[in-house]
Protein backbone atom coordinates (compact mmCIF):
# COMPACT_ATOMS: atom_id res chain seq x y z
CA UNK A 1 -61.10 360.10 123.40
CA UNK A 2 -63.69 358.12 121.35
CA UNK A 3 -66.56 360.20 119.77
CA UNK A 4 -68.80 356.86 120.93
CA UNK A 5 -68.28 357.87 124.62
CA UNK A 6 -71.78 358.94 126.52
CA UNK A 7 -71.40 361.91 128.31
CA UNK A 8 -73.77 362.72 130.90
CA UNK A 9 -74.14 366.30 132.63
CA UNK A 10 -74.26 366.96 135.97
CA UNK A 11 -77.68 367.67 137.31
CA UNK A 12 -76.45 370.91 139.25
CA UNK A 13 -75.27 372.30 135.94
CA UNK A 14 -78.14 374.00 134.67
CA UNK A 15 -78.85 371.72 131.32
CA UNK A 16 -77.49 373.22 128.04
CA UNK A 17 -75.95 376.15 129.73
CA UNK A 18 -72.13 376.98 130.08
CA UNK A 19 -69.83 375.77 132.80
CA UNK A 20 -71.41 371.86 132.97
CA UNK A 21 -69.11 369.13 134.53
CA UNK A 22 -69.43 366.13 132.08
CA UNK A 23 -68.97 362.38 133.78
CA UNK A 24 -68.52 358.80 131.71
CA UNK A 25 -67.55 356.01 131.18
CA UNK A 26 -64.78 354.23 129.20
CA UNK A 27 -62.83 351.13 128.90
CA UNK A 28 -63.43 350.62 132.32
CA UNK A 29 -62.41 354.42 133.82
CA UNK A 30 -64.19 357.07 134.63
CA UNK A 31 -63.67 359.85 132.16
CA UNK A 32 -64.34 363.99 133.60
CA UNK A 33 -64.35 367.32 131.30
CA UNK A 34 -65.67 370.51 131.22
CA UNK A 35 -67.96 371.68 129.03
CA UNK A 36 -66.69 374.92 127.73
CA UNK A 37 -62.99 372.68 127.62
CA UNK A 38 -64.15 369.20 125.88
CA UNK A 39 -60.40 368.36 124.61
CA UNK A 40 -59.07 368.53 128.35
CA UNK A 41 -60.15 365.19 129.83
CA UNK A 42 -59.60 364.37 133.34
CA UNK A 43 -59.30 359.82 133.61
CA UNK A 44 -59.38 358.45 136.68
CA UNK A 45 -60.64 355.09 138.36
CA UNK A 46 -63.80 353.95 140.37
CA UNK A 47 -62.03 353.62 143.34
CA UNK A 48 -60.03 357.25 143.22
CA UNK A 49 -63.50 358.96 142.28
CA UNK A 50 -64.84 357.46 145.21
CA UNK A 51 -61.93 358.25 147.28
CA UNK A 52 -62.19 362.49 146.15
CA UNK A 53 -65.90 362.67 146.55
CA UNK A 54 -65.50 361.14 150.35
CA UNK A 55 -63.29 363.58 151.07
CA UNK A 56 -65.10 366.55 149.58
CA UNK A 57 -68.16 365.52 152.07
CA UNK A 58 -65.71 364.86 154.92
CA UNK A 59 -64.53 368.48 154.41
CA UNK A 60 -61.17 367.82 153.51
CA UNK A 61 -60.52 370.50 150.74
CA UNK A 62 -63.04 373.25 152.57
CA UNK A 63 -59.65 374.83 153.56
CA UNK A 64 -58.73 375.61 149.94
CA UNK A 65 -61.87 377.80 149.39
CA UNK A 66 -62.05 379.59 152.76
């Protein structure tokens, strides 16, 4: 990954603290990483970001944390 990409933290992640999902952009995907991890990049599209995020508010994946 480019050194030129803007990473932006999520607002529920405290600011400068530890444990802060990370969301971009670049050439035309969305780019994901963790904070305390920045070499492990997660690249996906638009549409599949959209796709996840429905089905976290649906409820789809509240079985894998009860």
């Amino acid at each position: 990954m480019s050194a030129s990409i803007q990473w932006q933290k999520s607002s529920f992640s405290g600011g400068d603290g530890p444990n802060c999902v990370e969301v971009a952009q670049h050439e035309g995907d969305i780019v994901m990483r963790e904070s305390d991890s920045p070499e492990s990049v997660i690249v996906t599209s638009r549409d599949n970001l959209a796709a996840f995020i429905a089905g976290v508010k649906a409820g789809e994946f509240d079985h894998l944390i009860a």
